[in-house]
N, C-alpha and C. Protein backbone atom coordinates (compact mmCIF):
# COMPACT_ATOMS: atom_id res chain seq x y z
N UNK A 1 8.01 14.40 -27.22
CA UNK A 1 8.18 14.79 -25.84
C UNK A 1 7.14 14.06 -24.98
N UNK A 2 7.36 13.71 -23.52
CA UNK A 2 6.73 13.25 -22.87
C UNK A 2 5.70 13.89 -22.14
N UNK A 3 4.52 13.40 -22.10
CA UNK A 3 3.62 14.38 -21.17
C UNK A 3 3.76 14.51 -19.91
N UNK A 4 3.58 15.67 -19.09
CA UNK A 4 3.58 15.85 -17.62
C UNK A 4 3.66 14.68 -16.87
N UNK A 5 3.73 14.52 -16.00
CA UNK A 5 4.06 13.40 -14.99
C UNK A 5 3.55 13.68 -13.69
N UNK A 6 2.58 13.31 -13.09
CA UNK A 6 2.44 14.30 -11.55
C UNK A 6 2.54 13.86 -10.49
N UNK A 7 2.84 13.20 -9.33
CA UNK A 7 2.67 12.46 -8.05
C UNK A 7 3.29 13.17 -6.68
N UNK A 8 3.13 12.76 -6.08
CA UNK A 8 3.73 13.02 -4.59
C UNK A 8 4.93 12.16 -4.27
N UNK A 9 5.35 12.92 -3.18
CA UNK A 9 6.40 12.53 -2.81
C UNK A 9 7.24 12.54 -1.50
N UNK A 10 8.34 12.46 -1.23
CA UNK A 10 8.66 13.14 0.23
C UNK A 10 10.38 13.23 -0.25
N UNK A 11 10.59 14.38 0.37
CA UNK A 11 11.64 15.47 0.62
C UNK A 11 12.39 14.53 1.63
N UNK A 12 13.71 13.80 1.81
CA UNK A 12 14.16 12.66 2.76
C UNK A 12 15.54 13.62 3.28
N UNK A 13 15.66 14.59 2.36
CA UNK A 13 16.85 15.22 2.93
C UNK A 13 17.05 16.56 2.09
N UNK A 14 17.68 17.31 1.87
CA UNK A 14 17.92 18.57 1.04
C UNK A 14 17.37 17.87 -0.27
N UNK A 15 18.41 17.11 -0.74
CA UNK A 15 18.84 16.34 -2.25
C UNK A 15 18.16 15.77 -2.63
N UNK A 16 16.97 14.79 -1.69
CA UNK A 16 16.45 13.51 -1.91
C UNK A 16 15.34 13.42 -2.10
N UNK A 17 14.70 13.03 -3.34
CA UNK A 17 13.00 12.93 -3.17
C UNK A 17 12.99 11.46 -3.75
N UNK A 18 11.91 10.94 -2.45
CA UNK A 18 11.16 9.97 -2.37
C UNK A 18 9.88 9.49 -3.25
N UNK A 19 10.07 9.05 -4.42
CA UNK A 19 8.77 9.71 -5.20
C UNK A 19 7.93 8.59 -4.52
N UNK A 20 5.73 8.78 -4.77
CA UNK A 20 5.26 7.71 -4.15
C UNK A 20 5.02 6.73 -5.44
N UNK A 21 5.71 7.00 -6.73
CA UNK A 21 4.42 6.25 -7.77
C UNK A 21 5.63 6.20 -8.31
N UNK A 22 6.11 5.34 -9.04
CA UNK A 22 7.11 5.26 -10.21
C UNK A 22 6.95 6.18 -11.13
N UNK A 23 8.57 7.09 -11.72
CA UNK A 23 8.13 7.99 -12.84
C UNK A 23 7.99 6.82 -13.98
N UNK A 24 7.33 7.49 -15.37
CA UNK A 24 7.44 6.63 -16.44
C UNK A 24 8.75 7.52 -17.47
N UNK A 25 9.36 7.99 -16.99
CA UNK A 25 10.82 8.72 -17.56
C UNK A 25 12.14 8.42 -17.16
N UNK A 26 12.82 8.36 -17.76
CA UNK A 26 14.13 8.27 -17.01
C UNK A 26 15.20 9.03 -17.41
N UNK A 27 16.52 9.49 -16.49
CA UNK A 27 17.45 10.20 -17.43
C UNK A 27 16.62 11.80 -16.01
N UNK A 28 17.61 12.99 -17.18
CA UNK A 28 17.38 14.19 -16.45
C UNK A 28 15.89 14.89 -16.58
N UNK A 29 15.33 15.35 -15.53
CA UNK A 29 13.95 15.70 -15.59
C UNK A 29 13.77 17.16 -14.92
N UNK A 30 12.66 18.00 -15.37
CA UNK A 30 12.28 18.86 -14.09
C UNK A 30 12.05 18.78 -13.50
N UNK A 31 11.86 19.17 -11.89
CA UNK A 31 11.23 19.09 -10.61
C UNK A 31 10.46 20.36 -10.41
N UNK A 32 9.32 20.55 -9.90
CA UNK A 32 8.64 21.71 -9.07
C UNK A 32 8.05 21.10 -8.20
N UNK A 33 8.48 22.00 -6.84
CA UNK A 33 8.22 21.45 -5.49
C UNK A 33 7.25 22.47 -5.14
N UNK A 34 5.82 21.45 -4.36
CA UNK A 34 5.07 22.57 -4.17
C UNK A 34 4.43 22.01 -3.13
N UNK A 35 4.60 22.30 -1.30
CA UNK A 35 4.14 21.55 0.07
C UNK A 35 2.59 20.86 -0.15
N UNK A 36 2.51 20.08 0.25
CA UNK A 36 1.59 19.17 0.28
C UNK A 36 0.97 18.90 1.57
N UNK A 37 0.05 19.17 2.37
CA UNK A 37 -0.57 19.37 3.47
C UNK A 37 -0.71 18.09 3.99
N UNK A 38 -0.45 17.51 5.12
CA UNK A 38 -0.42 16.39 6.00
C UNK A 38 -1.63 15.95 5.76
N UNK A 39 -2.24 14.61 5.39
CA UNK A 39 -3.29 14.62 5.91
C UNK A 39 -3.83 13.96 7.53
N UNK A 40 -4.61 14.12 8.21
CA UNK A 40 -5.16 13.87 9.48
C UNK A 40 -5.20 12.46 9.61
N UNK A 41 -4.50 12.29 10.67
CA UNK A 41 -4.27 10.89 10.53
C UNK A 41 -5.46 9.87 11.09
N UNK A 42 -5.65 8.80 10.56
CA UNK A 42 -7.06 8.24 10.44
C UNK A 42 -6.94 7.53 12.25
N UNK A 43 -8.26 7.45 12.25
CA UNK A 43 -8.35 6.70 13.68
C UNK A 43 -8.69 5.08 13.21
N UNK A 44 -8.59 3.59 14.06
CA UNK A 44 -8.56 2.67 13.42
C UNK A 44 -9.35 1.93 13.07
N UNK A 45 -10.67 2.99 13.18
CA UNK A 45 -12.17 2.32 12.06
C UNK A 45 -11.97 2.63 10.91
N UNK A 46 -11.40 4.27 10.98
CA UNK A 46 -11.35 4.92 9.29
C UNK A 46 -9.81 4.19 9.01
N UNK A 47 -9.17 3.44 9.20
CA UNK A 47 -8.03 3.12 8.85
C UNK A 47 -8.28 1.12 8.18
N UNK A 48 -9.43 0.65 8.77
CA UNK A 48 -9.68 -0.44 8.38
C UNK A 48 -10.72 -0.60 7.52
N UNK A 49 -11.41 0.93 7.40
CA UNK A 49 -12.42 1.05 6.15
C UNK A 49 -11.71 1.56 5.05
N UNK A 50 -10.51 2.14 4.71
CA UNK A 50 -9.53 2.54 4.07
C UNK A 50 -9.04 1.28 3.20
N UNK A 51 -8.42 0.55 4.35
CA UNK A 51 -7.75 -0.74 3.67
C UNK A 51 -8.77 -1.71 3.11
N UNK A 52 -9.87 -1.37 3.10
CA UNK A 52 -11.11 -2.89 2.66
C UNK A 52 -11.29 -1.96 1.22
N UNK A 53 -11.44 -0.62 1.29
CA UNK A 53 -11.80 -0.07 -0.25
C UNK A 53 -10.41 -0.64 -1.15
N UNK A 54 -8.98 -0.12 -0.59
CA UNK A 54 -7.94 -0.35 -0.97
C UNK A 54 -8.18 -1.70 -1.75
N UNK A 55 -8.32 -2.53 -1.12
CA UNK A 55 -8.20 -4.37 -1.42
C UNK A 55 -9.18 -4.48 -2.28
N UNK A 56 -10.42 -3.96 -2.06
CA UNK A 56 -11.67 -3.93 -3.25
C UNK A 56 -11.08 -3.77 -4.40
N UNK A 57 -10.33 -2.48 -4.06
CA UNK A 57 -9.93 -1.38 -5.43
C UNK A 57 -8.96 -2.65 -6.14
N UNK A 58 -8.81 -3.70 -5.88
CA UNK A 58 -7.04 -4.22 -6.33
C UNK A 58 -7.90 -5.44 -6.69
N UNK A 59 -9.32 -5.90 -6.24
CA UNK A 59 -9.44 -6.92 -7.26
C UNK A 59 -9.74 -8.03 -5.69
N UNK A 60 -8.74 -7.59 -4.73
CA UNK A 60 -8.83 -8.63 -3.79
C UNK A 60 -9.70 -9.32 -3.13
N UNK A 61 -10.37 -10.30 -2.80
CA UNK A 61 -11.44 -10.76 -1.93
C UNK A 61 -11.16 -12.06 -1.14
N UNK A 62 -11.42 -11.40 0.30
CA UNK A 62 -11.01 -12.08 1.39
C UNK A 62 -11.43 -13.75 1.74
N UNK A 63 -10.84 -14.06 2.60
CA UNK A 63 -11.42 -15.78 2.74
C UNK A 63 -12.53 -15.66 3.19
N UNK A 64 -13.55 -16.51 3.29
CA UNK A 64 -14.47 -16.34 4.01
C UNK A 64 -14.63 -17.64 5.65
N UNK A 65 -15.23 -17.27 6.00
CA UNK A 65 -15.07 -18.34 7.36
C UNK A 65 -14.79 -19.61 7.38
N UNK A 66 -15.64 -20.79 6.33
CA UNK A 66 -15.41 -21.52 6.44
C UNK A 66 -14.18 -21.60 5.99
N UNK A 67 -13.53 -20.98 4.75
CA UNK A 67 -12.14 -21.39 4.29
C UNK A 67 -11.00 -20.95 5.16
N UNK A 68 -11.03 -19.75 6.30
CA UNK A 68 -10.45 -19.31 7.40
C UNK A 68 -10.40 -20.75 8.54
N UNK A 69 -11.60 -21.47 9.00
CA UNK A 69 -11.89 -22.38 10.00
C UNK A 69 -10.96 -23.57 9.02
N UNK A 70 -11.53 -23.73 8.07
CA UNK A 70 -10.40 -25.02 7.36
C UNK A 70 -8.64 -24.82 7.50
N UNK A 71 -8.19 -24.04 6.90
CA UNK A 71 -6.53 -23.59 7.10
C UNK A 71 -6.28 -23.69 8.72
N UNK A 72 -7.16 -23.30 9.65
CA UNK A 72 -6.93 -23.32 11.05
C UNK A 72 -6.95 -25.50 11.61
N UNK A 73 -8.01 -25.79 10.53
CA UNK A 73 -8.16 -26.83 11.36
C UNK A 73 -6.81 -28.14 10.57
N UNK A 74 -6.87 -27.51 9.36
CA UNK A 74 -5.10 -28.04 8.89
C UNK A 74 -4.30 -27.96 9.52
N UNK A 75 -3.99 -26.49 10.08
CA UNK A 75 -2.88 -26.01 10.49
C UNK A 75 -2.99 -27.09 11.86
N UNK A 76 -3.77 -27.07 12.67
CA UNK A 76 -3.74 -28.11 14.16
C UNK A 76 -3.34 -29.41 13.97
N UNK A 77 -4.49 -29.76 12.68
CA UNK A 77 -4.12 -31.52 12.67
C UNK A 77 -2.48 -32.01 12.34
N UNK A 78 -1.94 -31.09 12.00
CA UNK A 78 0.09 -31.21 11.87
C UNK A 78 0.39 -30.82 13.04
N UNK A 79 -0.01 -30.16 14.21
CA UNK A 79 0.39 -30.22 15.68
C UNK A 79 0.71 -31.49 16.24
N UNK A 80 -0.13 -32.30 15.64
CA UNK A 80 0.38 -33.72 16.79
C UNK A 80 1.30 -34.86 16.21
N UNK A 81 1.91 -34.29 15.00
CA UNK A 81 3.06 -35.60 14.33
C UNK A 81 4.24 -34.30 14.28
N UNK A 82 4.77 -34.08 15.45
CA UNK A 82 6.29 -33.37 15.82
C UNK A 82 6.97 -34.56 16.14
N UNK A 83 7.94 -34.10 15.66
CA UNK A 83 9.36 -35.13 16.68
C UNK A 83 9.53 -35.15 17.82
């Protein structure tokens, strides 16, 4: 037998749940529905300190200036050979 499974989700209609995480089961399952409290929605310092842990959390690390100023100064020098 498979062990518990737990995540969130959203309710899209009577019938319909939206799960947020992929189950690892498939086929017929139980459900217990139990409300889940909104959370407060972030203002857009706590929403861009959110997404930098997020990206941390994933391994990601951003360009840094000079490699930002290079792609910009590529991107121009093909501005002036248009048709």
């Amino acid at each position: 037998m498979t062990p518990p499974f737990t995540t969130t989700g959203t309710l899209t209609d009577a019938t319909t749940l939206t799960l947020d995480s992929p189950a690892p089961v498939g086929g017929r399952v139980r459900v217990t529905l139990e409300a889940v409290a909104e959370p407060d929605p972030l203002n857009l310092l706590e929403f861009f300190e959110q997404l930098e842990r997020d990206q941390a959390a994933r391994g990601h690390v951003p360009l840094t200036r000079e490699e930002i100023d290079a792609h910009m100064r590529e991107e121009r020098a093909g501005w002036d050979h248009r048709p």
